[in-house]
Protein backbone atom coordinates (compact mmCIF):
# COMPACT_ATOMS: atom_id res chain seq x y z
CA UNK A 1 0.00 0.00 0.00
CA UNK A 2 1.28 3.61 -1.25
CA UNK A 3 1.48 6.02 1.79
CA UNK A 4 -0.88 8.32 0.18
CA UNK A 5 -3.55 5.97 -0.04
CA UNK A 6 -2.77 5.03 3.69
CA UNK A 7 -3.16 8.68 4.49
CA UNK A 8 -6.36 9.27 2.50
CA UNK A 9 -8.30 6.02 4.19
CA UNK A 10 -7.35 7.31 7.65
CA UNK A 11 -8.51 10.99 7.18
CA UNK A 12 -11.71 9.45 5.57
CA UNK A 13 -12.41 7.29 8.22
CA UNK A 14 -11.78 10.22 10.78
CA UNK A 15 -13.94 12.20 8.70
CA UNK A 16 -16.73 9.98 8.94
CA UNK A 17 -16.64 9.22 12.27
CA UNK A 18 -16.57 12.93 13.68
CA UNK A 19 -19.37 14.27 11.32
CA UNK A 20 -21.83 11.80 13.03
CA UNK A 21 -20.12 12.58 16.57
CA UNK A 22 -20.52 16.36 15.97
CA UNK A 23 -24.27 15.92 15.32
CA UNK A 24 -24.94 13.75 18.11
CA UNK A 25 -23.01 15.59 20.61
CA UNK A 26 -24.45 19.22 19.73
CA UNK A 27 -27.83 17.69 20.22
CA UNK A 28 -26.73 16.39 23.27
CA UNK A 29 -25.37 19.46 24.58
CA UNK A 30 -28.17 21.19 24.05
CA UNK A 31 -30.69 19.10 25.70
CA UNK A 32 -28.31 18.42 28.55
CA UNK A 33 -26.40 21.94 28.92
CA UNK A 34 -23.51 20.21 29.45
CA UNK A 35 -20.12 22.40 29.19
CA UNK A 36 -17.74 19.37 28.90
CA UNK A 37 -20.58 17.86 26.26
CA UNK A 38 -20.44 21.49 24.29
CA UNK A 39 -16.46 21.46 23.83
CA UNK A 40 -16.61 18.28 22.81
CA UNK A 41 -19.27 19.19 19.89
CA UNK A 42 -17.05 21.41 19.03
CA UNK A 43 -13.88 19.83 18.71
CA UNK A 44 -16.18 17.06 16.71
CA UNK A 45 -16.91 20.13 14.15
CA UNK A 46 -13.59 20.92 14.76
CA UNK A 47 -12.12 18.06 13.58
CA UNK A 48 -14.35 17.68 10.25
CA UNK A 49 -12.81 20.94 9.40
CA UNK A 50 -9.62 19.75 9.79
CA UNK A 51 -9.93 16.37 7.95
CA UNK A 52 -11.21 18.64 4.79
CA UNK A 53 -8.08 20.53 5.42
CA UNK A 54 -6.21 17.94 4.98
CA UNK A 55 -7.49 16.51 1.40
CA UNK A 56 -6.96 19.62 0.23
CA UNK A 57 -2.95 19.13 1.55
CA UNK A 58 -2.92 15.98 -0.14
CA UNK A 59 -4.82 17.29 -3.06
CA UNK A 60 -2.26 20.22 -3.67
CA UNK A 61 0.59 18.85 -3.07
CA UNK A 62 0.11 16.76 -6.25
CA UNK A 63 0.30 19.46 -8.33
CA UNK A 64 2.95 19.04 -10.77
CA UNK A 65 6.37 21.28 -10.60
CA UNK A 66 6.43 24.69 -12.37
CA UNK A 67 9.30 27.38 -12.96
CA UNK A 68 7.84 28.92 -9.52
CA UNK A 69 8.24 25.74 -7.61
CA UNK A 70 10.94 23.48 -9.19
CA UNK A 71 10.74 21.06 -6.10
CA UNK A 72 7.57 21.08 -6.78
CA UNK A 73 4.53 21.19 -3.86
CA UNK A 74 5.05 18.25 -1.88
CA UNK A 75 5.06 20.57 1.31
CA UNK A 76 1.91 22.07 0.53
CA UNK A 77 0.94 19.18 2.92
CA UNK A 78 3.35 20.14 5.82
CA UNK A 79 1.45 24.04 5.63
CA UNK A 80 -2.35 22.32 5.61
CA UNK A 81 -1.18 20.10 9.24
CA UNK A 82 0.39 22.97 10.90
CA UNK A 83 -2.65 24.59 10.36
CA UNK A 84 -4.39 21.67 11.63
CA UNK A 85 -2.23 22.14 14.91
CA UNK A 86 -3.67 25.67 15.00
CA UNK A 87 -6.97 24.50 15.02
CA UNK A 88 -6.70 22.20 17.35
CA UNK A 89 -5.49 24.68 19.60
CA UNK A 90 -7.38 27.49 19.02
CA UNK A 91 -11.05 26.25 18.21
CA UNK A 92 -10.54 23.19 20.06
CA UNK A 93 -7.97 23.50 23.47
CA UNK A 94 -8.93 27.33 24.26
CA UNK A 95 -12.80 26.94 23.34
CA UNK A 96 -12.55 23.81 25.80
CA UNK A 97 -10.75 26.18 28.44
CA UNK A 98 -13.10 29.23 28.41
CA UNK A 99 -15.73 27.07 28.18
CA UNK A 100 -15.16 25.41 30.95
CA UNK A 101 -14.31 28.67 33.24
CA UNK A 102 -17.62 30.36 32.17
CA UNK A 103 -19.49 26.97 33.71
CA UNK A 104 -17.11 27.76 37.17
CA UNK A 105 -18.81 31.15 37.24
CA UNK A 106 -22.25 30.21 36.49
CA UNK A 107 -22.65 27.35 38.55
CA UNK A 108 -25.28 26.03 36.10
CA UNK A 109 -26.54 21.99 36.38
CA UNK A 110 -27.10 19.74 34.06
CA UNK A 111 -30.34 18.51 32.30
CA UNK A 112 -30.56 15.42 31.14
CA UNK A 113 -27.34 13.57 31.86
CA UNK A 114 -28.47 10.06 31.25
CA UNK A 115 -28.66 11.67 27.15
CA UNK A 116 -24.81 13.30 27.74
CA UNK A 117 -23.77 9.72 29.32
CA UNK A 118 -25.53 7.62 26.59
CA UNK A 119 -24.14 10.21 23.30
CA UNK A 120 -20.30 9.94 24.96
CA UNK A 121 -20.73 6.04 25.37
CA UNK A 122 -21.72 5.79 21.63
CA UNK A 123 -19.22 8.70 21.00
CA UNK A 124 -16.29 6.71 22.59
CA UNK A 125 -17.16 3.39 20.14
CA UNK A 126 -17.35 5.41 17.16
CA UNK A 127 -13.95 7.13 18.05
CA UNK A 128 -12.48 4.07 18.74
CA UNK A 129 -13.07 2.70 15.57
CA UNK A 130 -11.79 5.94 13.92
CA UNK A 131 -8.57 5.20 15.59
CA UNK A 132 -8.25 1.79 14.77
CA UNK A 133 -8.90 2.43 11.28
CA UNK A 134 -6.04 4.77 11.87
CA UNK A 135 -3.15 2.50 13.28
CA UNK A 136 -4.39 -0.40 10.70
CA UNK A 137 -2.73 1.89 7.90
CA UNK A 138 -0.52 2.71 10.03
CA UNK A 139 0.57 -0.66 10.55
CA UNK A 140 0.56 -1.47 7.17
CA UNK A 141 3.53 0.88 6.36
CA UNK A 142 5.74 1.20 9.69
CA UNK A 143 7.32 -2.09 9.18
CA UNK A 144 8.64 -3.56 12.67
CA UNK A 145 9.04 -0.27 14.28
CA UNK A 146 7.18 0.38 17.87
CA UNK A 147 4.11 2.96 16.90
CA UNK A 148 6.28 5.68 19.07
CA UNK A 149 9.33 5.28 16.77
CA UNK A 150 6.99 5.44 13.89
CA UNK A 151 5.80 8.62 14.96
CA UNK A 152 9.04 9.85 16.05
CA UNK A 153 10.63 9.01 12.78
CA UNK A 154 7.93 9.50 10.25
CA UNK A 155 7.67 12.13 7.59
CA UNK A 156 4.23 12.02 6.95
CA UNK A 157 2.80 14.72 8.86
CA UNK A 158 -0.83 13.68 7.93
CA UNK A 159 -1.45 10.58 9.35
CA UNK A 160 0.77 11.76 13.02
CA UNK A 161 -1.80 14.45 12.30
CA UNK A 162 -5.23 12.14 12.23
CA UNK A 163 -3.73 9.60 14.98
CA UNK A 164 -3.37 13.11 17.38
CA UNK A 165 -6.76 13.58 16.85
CA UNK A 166 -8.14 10.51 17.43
CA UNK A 167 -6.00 9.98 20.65
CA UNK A 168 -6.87 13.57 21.79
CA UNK A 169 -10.35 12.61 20.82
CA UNK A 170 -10.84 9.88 23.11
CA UNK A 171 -9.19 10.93 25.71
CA UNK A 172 -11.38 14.06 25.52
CA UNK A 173 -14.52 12.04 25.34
CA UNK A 174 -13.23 10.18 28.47
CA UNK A 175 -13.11 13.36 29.92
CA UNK A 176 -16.23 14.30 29.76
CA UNK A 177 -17.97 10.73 30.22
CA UNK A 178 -16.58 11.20 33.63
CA UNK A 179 -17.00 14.50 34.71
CA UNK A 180 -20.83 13.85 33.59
CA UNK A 181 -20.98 10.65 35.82
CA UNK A 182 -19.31 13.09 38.54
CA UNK A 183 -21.43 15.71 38.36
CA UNK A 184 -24.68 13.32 38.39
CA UNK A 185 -23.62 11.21 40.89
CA UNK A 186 -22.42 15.10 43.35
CA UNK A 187 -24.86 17.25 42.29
CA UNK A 188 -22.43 19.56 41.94
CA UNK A 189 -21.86 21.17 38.35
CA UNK A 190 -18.23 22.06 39.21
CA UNK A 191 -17.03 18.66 37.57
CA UNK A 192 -18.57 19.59 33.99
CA UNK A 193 -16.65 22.60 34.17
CA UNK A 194 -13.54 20.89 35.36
CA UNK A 195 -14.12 18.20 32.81
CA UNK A 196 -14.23 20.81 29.86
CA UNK A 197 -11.42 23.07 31.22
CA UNK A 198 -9.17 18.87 31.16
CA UNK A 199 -10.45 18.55 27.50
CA UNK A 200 -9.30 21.80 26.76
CA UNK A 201 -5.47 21.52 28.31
CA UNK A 202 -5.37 18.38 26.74
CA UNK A 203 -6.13 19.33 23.51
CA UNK A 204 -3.49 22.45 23.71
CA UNK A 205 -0.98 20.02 24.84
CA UNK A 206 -1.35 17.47 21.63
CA UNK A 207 -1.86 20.65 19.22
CA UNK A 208 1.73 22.10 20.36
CA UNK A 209 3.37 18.54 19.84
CA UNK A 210 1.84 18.03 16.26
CA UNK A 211 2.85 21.88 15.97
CA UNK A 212 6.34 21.09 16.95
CA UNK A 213 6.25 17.69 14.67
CA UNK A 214 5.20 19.27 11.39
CA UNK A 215 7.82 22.62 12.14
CA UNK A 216 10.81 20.42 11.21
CA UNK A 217 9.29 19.32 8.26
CA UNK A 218 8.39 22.72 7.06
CA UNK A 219 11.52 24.17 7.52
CA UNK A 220 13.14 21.07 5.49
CA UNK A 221 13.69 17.84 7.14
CA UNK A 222 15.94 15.18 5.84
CA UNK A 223 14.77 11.60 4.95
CA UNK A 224 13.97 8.93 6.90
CA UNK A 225 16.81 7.21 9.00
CA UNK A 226 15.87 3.86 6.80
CA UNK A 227 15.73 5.70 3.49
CA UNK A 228 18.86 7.69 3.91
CA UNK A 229 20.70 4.21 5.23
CA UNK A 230 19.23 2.94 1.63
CA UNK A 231 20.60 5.10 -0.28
CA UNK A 232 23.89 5.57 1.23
CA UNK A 233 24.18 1.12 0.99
CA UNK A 234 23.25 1.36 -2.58
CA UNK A 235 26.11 3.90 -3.42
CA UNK A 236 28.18 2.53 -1.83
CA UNK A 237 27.25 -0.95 -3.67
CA UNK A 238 27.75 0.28 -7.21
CA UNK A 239 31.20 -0.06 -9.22
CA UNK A 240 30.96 3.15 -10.86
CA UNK A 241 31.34 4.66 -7.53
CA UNK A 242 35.16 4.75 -5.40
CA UNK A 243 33.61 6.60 -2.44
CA UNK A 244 30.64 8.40 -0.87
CA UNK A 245 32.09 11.75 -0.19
CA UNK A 246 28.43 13.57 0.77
CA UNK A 247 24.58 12.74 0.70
CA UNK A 248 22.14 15.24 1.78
CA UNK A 249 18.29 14.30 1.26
CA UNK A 250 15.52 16.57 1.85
CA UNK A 251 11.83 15.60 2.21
CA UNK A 252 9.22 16.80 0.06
CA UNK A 253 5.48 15.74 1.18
CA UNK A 254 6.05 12.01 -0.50
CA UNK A 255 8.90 12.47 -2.42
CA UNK A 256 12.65 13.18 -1.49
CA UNK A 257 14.89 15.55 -3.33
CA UNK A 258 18.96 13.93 -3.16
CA UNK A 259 22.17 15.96 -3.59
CA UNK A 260 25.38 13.31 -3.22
CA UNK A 261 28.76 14.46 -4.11
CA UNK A 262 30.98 11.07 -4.89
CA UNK A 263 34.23 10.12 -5.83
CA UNK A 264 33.75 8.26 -8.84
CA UNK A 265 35.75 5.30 -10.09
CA UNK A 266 38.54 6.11 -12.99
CA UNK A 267 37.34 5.70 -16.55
CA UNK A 268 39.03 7.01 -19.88
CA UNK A 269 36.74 9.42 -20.99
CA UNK A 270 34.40 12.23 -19.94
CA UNK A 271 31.66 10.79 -21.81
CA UNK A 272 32.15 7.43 -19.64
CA UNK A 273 32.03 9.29 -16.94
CA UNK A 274 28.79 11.27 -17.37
CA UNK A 275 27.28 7.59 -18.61
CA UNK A 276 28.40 5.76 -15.32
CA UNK A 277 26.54 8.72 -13.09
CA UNK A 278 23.36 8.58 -15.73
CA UNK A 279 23.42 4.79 -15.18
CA UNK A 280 23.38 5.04 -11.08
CA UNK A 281 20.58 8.09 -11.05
CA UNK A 282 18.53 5.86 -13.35
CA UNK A 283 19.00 2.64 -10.77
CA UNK A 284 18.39 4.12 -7.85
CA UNK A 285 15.36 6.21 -8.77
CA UNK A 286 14.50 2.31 -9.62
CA UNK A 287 15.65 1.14 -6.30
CA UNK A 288 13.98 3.94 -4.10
CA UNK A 289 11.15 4.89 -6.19
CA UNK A 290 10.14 8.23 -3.82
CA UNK A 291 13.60 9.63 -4.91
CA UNK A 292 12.09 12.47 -7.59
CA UNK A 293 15.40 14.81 -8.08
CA UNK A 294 18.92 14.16 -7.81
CA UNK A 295 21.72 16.21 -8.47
CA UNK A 296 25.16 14.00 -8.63
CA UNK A 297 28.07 15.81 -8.16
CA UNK A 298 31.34 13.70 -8.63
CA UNK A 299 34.61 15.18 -7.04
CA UNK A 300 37.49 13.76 -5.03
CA UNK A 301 37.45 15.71 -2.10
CA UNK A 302 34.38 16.07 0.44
């Protein structure tokens, strides 16, 4: 499986799963006047944004290169999840925050909480399944590397971006599920406002490590530890080269861009030489098929 399509069936499932969450939990929030049940609505709405934010990342960063962008617009994706992160923190952490302080002043109860406890229940299953949709693409690509080394490692900010969510989003729904039960249970409305004001510091928290995540790759992150390792063992492999002198490899969105300066092995002519570097740019775009641009410079000093 490409990691595009990976990335595309995770944001749909997440898509699908928060629209009918959204709806759900605004009705519930509204019948139940629940401030915990409220932020979570809106992170739900949130988060359907931020999915269609997304597609359009993936969508644009398929456009092909122009004299503008020569690199083309692979990082058009890397712009669409920082502004993701944003979101997040913005519409979804400090909503849940303020939120949840304006229920501390108000002292208001709740109405209803059997509907907020039965919504969150069903909320919870649906989210789950978002996120297992989730790590079973991500599974399918991260080879035998723990899920916290994936996500340590990986370069695709878009799926670190949906699996944020999801985690954010059921921890958030755990949240509130309890600070309901609290609150019914006490009488006192103080633990719906507590509840929204955890949602909301939680939410903050993920947004500034996805924020943080996707920064590298915006400014220009290298490869992968396992690509660049690749390439490097493949260079080193061929006959036409003496030495590796210097490999530098930049990520763009789902391709790489590769600058290598090598000492090449003797031949008698220039036009040997040109054909021996033609001949390894040609089998390792073969080899490592997300390799899009390579400049080869050969030289005998680093």
């Amino acid at each position: 499986m490409s990691h595009q399509e990976a990335s595309t069936k995770s944001i749909l499932f997440a898509l699908l799963a928060n629209l009918g969450i959204a709806i759900t939990k605004t009705v519930a929030a509204v019948l139940t006047g629940s401030g915990a049940m409220l932020a979570e609505s809106i992170h739900s709405f949130a988060d359907c944004g931020n999915q269609g934010l997304l597609f359009l990342g993936l969508k644009e960063a398929k456009k092909v290169a122009d004299t503008e962008h020569p690199l083309g617009h692979g990082k058009e994706i890397y712009f669409w999840s920082f502004i993701v992160a944003l979101i997040l923190f913005s519409m979804g952490g400090l909503f849940s925050v303020y939120e949840g302080i304006h229920k501390v002043s108000t002292h208001e109860g709740l109405k209803n909480p059997l509907i907020a406890i039965v919504v969150l229940s069903v909320s919870m299953i649906l989210e789950a399944a978002s996120l297992y949709g989730c790590l079973t693409q991500i599974n399918k690509i991260r080879r035998n590397e723990s899920l916290w080394t994936w996500v340590k490692n990986s370069r695709q900010s878009e799926l670190i971006v949906v699996l944020g969510e999801d985690v954010a989003a059921l921890l958030g729904l755990l949240f509130a599920l309890i600070s309901v039960v609290l609150a019914m249970i006490t009488g006192n409305p103080l633990f719906d406002a507590l509840g929204s004001i955890g949602i909301g510091v939680l939410l903050i928290l993920v947004s500034f490590f996805l924020a943080a995540k996707v920064k590298g790759l915006l400014i220009g992150q290298s490869a992968d530890n396992e690509t660049n390792k690749a390439i490097r063992s493949f260079l080193e492999s061929r006959p036409e080269i003496d030495k590796v002198l210097n490999l530098i490899t930049i990520q763009l969105g789902a391709q790489v861009m590769l600058a290598v300066k090598v000492k090449m092995t003797k031949v008698n002519t220039v036009d040997q030489l040109i054909s021996n570097i033609n001949i390894c740019e040609s089998d390792l775009k073969k080899q490592i098929p997300v390799i899009k641009w390579i400049f080869f410079e050969p030289d005998n000093l680093d």
